[in-house]
Every structure is written in structure tokens, then in C-alpha cells.
PDB file of N, CA and C in Angstrom:
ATOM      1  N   UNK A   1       0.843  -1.188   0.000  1.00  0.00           N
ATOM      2  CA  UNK A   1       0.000   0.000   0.000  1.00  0.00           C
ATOM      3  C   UNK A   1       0.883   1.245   0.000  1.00  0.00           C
ATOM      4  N   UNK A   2       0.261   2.381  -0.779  1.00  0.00           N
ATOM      5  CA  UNK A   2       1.571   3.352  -0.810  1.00  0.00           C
ATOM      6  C   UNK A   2       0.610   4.791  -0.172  1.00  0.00           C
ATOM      7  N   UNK A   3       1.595   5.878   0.286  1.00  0.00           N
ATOM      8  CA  UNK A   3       0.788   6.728   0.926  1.00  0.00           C
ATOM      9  C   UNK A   3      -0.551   7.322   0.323  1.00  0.00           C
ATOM     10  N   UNK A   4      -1.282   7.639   0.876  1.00  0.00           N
ATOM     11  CA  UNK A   4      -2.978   7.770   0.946  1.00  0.00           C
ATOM     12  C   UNK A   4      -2.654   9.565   0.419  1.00  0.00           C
ATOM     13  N   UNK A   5      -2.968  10.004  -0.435  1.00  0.00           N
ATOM     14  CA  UNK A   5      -2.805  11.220  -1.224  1.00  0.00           C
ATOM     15  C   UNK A   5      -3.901  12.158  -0.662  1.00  0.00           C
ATOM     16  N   UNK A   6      -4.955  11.384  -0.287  1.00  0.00           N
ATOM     17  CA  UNK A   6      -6.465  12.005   0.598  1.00  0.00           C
ATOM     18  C   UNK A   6      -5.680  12.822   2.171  1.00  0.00           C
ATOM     19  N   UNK A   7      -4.980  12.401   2.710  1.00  0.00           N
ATOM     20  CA  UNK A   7      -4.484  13.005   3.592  1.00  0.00           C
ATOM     21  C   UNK A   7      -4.178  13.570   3.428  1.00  0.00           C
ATOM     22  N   UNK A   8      -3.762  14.522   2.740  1.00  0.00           N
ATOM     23  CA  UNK A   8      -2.813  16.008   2.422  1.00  0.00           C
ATOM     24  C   UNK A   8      -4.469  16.984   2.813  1.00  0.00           C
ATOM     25  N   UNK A   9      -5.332  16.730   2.735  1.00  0.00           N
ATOM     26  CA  UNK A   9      -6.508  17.345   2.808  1.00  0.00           C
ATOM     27  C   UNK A   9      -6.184  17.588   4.219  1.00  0.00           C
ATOM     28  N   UNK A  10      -6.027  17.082   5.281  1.00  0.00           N
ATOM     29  CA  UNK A  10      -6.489  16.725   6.908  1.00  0.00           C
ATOM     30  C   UNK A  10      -4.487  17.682   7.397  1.00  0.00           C
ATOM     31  N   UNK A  11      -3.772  17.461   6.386  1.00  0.00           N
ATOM     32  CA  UNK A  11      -2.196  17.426   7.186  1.00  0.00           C
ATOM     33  C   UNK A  11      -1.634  18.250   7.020  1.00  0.00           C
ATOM     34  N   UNK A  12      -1.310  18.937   8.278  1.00  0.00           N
ATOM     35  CA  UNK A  12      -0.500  20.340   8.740  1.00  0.00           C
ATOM     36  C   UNK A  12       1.156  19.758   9.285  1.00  0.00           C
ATOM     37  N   UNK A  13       1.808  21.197   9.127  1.00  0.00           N
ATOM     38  CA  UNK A  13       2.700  20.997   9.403  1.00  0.00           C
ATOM     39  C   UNK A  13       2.741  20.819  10.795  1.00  0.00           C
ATOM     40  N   UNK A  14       3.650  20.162  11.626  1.00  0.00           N
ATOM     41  CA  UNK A  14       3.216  20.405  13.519  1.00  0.00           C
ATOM     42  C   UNK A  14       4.218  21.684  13.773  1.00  0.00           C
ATOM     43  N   UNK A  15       4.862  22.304  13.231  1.00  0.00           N
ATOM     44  CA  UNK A  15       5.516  23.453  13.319  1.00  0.00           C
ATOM     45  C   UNK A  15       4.830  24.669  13.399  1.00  0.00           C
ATOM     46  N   UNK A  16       4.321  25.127  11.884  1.00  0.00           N
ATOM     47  CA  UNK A  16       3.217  26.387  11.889  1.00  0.00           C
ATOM     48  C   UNK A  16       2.415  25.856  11.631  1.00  0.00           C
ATOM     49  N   UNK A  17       2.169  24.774  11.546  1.00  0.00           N
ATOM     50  CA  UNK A  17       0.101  24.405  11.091  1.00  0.00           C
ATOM     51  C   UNK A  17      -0.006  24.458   9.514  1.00  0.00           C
ATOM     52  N   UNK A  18       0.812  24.743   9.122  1.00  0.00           N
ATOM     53  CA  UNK A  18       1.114  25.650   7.451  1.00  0.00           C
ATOM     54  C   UNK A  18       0.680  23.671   6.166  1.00  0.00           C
ATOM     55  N   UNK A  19       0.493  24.269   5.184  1.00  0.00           N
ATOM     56  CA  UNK A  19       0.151  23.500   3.990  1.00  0.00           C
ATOM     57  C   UNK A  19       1.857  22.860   3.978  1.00  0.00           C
ATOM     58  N   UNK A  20       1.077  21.680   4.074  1.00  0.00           N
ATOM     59  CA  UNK A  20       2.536  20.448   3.299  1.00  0.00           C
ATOM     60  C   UNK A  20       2.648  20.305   2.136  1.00  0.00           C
ATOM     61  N   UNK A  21       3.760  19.746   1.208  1.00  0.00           N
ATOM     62  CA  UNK A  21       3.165  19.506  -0.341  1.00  0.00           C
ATOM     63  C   UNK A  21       4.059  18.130  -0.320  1.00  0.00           C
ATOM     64  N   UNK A  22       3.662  17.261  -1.299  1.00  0.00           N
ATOM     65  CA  UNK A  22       3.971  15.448  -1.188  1.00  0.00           C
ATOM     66  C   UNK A  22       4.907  16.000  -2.271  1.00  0.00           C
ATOM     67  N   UNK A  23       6.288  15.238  -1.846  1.00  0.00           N
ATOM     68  CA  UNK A  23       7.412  15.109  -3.100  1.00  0.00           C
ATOM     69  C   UNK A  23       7.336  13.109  -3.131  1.00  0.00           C
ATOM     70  N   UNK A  24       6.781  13.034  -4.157  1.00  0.00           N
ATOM     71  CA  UNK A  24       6.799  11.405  -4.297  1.00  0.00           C
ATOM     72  C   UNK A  24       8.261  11.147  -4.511  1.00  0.00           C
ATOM     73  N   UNK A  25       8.867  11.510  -5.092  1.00  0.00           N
ATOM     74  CA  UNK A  25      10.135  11.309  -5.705  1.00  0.00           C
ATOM     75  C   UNK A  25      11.035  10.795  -3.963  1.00  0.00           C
ATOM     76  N   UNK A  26      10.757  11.387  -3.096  1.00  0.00           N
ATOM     77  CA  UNK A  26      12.122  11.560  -1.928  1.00  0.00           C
ATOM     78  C   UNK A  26      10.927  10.506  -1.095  1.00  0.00           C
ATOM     79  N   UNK A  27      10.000  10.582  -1.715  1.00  0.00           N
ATOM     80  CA  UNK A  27       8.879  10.098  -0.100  1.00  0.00           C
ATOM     81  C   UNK A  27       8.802  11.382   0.809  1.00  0.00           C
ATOM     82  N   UNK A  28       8.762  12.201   1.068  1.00  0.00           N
ATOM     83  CA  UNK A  28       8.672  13.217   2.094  1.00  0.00           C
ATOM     84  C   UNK A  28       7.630  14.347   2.108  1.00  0.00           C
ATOM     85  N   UNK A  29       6.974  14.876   2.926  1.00  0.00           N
ATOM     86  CA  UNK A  29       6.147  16.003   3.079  1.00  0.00           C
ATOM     87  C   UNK A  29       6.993  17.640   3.619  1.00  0.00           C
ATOM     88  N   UNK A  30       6.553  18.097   2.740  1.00  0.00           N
ATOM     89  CA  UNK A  30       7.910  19.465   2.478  1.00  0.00           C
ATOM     90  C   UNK A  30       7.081  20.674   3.159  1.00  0.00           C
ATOM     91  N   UNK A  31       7.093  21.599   4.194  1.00  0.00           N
ATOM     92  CA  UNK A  31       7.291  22.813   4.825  1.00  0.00           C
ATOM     93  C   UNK A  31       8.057  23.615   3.928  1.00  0.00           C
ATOM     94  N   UNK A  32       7.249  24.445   3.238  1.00  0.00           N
ATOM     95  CA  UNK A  32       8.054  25.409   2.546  1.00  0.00           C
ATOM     96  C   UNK A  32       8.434  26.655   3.251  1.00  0.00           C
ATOM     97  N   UNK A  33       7.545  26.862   4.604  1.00  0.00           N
ATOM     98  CA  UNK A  33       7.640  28.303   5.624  1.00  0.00           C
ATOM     99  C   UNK A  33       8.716  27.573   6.741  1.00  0.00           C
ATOM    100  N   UNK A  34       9.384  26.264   7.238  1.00  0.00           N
ATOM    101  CA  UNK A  34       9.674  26.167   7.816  1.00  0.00           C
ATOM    102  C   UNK A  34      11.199  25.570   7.119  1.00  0.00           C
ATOM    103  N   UNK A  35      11.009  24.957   6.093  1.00  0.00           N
ATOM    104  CA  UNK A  35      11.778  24.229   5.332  1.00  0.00           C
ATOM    105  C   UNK A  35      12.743  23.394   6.501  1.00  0.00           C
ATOM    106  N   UNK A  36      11.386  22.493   6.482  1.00  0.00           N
ATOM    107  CA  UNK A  36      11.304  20.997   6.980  1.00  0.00           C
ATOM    108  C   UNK A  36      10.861  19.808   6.111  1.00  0.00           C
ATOM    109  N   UNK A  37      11.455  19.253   5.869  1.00  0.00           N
ATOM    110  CA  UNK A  37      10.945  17.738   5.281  1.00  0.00           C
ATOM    111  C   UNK A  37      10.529  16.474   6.259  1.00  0.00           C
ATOM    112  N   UNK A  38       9.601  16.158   5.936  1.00  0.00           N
ATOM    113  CA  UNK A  38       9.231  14.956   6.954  1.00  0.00           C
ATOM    114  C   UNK A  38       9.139  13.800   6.230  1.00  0.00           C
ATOM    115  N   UNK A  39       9.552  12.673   6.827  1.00  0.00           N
ATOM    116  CA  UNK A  39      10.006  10.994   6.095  1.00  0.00           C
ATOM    117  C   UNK A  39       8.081  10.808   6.000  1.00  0.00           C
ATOM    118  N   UNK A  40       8.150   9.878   4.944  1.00  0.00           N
ATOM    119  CA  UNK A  40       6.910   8.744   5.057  1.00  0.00           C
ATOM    120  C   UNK A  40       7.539   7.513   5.425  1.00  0.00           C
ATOM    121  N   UNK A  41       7.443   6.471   6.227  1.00  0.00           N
ATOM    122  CA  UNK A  41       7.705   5.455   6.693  1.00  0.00           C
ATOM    123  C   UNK A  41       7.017   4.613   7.035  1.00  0.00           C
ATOM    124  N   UNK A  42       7.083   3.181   5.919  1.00  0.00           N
ATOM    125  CA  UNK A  42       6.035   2.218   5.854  1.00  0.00           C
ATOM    126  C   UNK A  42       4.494   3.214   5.837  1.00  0.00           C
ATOM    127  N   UNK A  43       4.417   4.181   4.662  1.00  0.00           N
ATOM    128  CA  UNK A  43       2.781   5.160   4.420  1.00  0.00           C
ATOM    129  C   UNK A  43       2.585   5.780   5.064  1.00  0.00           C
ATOM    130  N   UNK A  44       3.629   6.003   6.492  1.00  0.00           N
ATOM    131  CA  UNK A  44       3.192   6.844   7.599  1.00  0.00           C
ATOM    132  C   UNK A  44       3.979   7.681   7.492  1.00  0.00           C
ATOM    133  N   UNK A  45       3.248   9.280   7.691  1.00  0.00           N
ATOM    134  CA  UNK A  45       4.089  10.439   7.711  1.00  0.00           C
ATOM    135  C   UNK A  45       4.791  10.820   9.221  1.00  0.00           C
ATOM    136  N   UNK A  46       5.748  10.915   9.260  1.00  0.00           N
ATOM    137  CA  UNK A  46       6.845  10.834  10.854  1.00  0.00           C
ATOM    138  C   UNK A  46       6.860  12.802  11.085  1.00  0.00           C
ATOM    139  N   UNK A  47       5.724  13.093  11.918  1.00  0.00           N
ATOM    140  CA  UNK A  47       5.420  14.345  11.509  1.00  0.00           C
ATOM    141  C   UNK A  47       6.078  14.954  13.057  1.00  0.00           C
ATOM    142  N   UNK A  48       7.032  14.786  13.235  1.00  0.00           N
ATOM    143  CA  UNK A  48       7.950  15.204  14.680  1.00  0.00           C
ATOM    144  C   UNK A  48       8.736  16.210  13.753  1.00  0.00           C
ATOM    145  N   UNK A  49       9.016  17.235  14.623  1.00  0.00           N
ATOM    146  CA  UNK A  49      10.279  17.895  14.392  1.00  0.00           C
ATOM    147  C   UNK A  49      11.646  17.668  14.656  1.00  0.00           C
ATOM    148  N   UNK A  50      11.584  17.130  15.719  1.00  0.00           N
ATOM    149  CA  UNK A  50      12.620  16.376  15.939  1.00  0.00           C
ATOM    150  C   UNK A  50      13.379  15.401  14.595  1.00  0.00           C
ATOM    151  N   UNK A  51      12.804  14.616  13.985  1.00  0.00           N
ATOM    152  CA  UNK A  51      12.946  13.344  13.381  1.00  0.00           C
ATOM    153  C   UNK A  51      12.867  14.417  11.645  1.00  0.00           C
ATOM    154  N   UNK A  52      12.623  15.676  11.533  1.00  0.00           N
ATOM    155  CA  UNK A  52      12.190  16.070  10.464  1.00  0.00           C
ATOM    156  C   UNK A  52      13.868  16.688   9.709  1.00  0.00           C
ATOM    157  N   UNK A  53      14.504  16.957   8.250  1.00  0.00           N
ATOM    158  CA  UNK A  53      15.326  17.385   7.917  1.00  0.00           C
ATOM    159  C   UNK A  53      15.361  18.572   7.350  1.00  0.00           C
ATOM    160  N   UNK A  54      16.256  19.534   7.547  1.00  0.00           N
ATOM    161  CA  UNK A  54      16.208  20.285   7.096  1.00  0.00           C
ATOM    162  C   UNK A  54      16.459  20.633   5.649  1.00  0.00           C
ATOM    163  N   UNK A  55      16.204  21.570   4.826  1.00  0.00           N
ATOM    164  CA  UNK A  55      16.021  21.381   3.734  1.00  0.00           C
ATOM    165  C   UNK A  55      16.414  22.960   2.568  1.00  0.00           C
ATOM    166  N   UNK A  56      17.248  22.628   1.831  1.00  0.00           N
ATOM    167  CA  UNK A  56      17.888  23.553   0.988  1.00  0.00           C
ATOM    168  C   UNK A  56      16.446  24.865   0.239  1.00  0.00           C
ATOM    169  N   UNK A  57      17.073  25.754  -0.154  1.00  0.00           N
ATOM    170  CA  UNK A  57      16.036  26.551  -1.255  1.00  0.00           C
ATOM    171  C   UNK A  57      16.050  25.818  -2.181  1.00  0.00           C
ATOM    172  N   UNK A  58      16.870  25.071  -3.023  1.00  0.00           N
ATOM    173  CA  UNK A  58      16.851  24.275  -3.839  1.00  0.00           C
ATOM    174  C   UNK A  58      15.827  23.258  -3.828  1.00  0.00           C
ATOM    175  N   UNK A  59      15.325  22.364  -2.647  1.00  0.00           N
ATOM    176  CA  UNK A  59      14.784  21.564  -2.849  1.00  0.00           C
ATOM    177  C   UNK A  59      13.279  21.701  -1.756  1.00  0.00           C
ATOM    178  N   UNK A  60      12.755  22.858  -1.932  1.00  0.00           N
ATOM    179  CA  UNK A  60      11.714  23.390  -1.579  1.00  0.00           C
ATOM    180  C   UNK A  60      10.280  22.835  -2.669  1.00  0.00           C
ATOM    181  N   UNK A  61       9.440  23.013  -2.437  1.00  0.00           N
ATOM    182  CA  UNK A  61       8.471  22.382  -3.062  1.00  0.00           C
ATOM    183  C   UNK A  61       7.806  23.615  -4.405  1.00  0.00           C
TER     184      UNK A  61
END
């Protein structure tokens, strides 16, 4: 099963609350105001800050 695309409807960042956008390519949910990337792991989005990477202008959404 691969991540559920319907969730982007329901999923905030836990940082500012702000719109995520899905990069299929990396697997990850991208913070463009925080420029945070968050893993999908086994379909699940790992939505900690802690666990989240930081992320270039380059590879912003």
C-alpha cells in the first residue's frame, strides 16, 4: 500500500500548522515556511520535528 494522497486534505505541518506539499520522488512532506521535510515510513508520515530534515532553497516544493 503506498501513501494515501487524501491526507494532504487533513495534514499540517506540527511546526506552523502551514500547507505540506507530497514530493513522491524523496517520499517526504515538504514545509516550505519552515523548510522541513518529513520521512513517510512504511505510508506513515513521521510528523515530529525532531525526526524532520532540514532542507535547501533548492529543494523546496
Amino acid at each position: 500500500m503506498a501513501f494515501d494522497i487524501k491526507l494532504m486534505e487533513i495534514l499540517a505541518c506540527p511546526v506552523c500548522k502551514g500547507k505540506l506539499h507530497y514530493k513522491k520522488e524523496q517520499n517526504e512532506l515538504i514545509c516550505n515556511f519552515d523548510r522541513l521535510a518529513f520521512a513517510i515510513v512504511d505510508d506513515i508520515p513521521v510528523l515530529l520535528e525532531g525526526e524532520a530534515r532540514r532542507i535547501s532553497e533548492e529543494e523546496r516544493a
